[in-house]
N, C-alpha and C. Protein backbone atom coordinates (compact mmCIF):
# COMPACT_ATOMS: atom_id res chain seq x y z
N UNK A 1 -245.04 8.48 -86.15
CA UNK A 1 -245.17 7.24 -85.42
C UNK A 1 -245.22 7.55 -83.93
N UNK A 2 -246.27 7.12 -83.21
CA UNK A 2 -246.39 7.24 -81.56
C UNK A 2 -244.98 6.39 -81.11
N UNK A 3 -244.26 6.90 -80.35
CA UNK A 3 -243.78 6.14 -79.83
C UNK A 3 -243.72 6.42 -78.08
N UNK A 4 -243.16 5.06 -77.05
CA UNK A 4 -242.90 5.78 -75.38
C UNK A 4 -241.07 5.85 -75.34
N UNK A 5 -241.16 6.49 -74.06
CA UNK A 5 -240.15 6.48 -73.75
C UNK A 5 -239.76 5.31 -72.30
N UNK A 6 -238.80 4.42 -72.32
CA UNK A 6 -238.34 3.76 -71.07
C UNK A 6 -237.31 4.21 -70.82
N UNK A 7 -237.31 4.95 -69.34
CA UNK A 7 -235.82 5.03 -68.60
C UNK A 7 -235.59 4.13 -67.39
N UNK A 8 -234.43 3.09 -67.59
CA UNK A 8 -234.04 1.98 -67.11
C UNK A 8 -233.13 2.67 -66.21
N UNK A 9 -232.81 2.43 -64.92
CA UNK A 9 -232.22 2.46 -63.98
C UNK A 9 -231.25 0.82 -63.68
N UNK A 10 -229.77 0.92 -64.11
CA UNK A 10 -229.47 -0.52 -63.92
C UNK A 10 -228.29 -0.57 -63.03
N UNK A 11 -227.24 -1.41 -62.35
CA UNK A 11 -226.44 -1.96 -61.42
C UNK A 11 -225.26 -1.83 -62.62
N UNK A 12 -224.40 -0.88 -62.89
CA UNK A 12 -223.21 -1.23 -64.13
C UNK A 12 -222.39 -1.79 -63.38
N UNK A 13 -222.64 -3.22 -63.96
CA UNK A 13 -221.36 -4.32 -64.07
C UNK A 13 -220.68 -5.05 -65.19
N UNK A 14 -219.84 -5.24 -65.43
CA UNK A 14 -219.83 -5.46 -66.57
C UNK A 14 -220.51 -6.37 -67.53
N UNK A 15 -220.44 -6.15 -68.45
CA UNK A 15 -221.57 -6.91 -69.91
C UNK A 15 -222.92 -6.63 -69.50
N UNK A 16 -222.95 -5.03 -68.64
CA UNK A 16 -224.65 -4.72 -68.45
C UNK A 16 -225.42 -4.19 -70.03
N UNK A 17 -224.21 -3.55 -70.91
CA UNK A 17 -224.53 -3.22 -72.02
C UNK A 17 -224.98 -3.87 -73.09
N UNK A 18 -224.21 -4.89 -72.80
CA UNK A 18 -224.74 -6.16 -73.70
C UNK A 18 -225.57 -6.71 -73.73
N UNK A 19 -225.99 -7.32 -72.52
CA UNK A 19 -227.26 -7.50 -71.76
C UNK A 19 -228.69 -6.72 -71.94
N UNK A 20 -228.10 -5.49 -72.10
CA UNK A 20 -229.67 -4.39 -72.10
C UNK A 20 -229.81 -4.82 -74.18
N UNK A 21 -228.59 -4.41 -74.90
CA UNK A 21 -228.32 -4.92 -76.18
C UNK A 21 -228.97 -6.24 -76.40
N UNK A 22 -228.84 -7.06 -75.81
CA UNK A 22 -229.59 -8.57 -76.17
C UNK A 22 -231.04 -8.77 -75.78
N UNK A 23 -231.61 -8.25 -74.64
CA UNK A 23 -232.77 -7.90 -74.11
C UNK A 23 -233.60 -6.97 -75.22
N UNK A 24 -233.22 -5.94 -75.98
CA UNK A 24 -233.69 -5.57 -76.87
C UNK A 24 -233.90 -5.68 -78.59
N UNK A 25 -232.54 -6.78 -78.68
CA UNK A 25 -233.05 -7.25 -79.64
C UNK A 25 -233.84 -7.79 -81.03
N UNK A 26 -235.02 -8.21 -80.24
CA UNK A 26 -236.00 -8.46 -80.81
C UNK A 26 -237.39 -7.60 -80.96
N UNK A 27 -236.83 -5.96 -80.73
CA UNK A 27 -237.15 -5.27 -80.45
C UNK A 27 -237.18 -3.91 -81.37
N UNK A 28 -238.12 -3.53 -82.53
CA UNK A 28 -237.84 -1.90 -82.73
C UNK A 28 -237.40 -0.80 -81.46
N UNK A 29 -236.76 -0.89 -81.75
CA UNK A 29 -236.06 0.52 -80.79
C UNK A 29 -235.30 1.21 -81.54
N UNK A 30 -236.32 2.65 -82.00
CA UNK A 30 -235.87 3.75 -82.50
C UNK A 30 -234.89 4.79 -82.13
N UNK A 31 -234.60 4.68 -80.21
CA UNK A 31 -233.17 5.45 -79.88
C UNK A 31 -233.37 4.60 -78.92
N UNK A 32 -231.29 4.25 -78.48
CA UNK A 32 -230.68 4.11 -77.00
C UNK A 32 -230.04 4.85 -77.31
N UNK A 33 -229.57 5.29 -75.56
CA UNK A 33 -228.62 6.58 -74.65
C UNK A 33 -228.55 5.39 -73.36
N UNK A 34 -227.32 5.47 -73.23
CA UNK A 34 -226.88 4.25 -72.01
C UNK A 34 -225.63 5.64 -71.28
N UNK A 35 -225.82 5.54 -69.82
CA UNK A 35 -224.74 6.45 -69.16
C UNK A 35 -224.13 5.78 -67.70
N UNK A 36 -223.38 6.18 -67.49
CA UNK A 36 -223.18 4.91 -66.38
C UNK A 36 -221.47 6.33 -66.02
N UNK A 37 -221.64 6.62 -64.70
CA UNK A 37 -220.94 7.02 -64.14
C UNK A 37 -220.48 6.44 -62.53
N UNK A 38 -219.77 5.68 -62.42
CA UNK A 38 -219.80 5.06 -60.93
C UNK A 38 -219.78 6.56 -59.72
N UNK A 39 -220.00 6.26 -58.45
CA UNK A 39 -220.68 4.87 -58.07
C UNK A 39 -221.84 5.18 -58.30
N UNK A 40 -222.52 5.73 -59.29
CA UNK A 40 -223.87 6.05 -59.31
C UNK A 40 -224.66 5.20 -60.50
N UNK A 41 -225.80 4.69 -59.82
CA UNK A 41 -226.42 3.15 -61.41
C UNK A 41 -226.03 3.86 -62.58
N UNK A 42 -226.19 2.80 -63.33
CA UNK A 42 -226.54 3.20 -64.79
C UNK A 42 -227.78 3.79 -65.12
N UNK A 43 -227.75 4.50 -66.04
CA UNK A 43 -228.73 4.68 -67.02
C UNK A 43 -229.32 4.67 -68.53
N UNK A 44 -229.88 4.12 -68.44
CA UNK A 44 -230.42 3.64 -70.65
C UNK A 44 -231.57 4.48 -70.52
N UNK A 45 -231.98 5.02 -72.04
CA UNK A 45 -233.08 6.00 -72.47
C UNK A 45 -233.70 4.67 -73.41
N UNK A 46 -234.89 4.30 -73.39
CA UNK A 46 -235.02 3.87 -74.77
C UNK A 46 -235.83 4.02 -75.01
N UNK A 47 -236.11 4.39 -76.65
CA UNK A 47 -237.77 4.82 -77.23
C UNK A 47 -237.83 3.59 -78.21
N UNK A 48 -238.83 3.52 -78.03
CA UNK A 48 -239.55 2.10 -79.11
C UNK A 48 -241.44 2.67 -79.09
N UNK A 49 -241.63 2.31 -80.50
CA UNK A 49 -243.11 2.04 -80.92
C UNK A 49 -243.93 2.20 -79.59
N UNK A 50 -245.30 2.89 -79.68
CA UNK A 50 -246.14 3.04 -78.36
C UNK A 50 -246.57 0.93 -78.17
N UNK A 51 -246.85 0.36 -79.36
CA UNK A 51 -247.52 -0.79 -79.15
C UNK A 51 -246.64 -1.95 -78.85
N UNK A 52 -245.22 -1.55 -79.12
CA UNK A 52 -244.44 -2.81 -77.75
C UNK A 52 -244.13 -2.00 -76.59
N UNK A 53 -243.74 -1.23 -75.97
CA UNK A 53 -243.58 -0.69 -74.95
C UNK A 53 -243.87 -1.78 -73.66
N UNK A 54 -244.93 -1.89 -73.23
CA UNK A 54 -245.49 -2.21 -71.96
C UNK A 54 -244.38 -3.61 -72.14
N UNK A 55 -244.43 -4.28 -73.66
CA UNK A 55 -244.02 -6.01 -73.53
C UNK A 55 -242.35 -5.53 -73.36
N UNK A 56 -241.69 -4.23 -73.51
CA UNK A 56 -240.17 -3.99 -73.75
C UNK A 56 -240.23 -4.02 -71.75
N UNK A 57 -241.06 -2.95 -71.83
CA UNK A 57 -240.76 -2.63 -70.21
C UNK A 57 -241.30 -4.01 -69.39
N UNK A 58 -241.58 -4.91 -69.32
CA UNK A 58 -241.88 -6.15 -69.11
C UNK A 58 -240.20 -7.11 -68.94
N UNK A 59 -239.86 -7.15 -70.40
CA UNK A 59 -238.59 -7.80 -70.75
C UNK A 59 -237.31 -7.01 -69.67
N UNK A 60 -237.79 -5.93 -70.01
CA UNK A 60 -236.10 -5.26 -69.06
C UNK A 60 -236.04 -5.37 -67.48
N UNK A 61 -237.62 -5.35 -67.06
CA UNK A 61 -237.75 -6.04 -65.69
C UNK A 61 -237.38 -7.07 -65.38
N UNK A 62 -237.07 -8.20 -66.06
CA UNK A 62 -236.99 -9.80 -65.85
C UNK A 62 -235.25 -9.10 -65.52
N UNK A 63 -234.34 -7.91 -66.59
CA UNK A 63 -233.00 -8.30 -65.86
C UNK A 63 -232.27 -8.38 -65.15
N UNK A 64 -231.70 -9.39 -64.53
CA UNK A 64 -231.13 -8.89 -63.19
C UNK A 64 -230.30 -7.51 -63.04
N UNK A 65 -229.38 -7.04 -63.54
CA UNK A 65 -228.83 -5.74 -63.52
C UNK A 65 -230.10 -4.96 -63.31
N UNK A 66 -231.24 -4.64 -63.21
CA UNK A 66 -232.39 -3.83 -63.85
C UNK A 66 -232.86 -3.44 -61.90
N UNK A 67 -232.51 -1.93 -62.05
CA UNK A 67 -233.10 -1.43 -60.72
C UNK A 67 -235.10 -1.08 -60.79
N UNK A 68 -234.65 -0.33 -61.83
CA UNK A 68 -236.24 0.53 -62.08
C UNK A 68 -236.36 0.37 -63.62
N UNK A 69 -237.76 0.60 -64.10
CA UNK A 69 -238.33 0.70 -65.65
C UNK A 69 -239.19 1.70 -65.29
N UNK A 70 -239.20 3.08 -65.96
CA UNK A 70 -239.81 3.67 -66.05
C UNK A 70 -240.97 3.72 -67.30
N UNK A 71 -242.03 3.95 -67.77
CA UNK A 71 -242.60 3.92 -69.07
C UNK A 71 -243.59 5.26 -68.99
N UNK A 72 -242.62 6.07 -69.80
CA UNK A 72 -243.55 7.34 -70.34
C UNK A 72 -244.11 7.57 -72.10
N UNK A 73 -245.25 8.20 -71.82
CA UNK A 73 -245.11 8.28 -73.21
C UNK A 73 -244.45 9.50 -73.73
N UNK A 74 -244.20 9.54 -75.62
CA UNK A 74 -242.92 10.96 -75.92
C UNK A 74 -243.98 11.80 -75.36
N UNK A 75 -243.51 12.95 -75.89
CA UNK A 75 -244.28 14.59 -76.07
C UNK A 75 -244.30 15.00 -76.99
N UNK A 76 -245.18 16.01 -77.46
CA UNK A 76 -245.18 16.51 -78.58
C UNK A 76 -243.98 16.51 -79.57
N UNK A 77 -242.73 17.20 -78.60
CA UNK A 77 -242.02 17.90 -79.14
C UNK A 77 -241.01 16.93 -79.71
N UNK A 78 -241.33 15.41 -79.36
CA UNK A 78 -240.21 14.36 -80.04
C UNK A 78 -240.89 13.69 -81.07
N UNK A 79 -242.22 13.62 -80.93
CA UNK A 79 -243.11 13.48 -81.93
C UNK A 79 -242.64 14.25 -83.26
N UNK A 80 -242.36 15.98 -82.70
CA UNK A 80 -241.97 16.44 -84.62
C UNK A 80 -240.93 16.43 -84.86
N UNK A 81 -239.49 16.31 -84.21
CA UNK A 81 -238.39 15.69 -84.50
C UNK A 81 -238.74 14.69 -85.23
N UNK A 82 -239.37 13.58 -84.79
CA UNK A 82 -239.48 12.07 -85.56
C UNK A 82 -240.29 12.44 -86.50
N UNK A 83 -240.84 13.30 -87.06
CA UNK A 83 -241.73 13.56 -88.23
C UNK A 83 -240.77 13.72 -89.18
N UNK A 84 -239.62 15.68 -88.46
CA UNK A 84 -238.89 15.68 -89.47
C UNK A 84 -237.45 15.01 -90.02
N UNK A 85 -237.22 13.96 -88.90
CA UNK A 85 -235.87 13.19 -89.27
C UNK A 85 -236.77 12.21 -90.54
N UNK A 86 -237.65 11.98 -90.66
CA UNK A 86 -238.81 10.69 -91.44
C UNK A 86 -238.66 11.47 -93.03
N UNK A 87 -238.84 13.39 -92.73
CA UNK A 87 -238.80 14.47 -94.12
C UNK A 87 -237.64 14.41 -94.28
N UNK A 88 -236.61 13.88 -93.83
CA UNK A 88 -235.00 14.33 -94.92
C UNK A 88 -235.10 15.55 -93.75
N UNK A 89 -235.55 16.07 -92.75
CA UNK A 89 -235.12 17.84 -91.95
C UNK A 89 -234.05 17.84 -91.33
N UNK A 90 -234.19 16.61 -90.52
CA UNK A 90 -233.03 16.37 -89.40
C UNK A 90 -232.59 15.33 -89.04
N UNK A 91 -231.13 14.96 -89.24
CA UNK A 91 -230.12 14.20 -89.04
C UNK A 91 -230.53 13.33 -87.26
N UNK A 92 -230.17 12.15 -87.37
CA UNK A 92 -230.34 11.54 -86.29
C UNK A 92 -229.17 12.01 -85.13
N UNK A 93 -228.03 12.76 -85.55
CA UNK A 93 -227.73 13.40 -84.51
C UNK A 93 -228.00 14.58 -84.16
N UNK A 94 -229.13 15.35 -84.45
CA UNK A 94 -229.72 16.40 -84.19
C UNK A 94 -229.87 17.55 -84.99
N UNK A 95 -229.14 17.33 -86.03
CA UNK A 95 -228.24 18.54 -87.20
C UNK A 95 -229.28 18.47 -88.19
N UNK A 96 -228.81 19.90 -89.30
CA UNK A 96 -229.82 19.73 -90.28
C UNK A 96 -229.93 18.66 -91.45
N UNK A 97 -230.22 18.02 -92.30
CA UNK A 97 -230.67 17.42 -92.96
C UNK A 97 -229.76 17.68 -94.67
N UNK A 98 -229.47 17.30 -95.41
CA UNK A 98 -229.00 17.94 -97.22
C UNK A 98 -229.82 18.34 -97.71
């Protein structure tokens, strides 16, 4: 499955998590990674499908917490991860597979 990558740059205040959580929603999103170390923004990873992307990175712009939206697409190399987590190879936390 093609999918992009969005890295969100956000203001952590509180219920920013929830917020990015409700904003996505309605949304396939195949991984979040949210990091937030003060005083430095937050940060969310999120990969979703190549064909919502542009409408995700759209939605996360409208939030107020929301500094930057980045929209890349994966690379190869997450492309065959997602092939072999799809074969039974590899565990969604990175490990091998039964």
């Amino acid at each position: 499955m093609e999918h992009a990558r969005l890295t969100v740059t956000l203001r952590p205040t509180t219920g920013t998590l929830a917020r990015l959580a409700s904003t996505l929603n309605n949304h396939r999103v195949l991984d979040l990674a949210f990091s937030a170390a003060a005083p430095a923004p937050a940060r969310a990873v999120v990969r979703v499908p190549r064909p919502e992307a542009v409408r995700v990175q759209q939605k996360l712009r409208r939030m107020v917490d929301v500094l930057d939206v980045a929209l890349e697409p994966a690379g190869p190399a997450e492309d065959a991860v997602e092939v072999a987590r799809a074969e039974g190879g590899v565990s969604p936390v990175g490990g091998r597979g039964r």
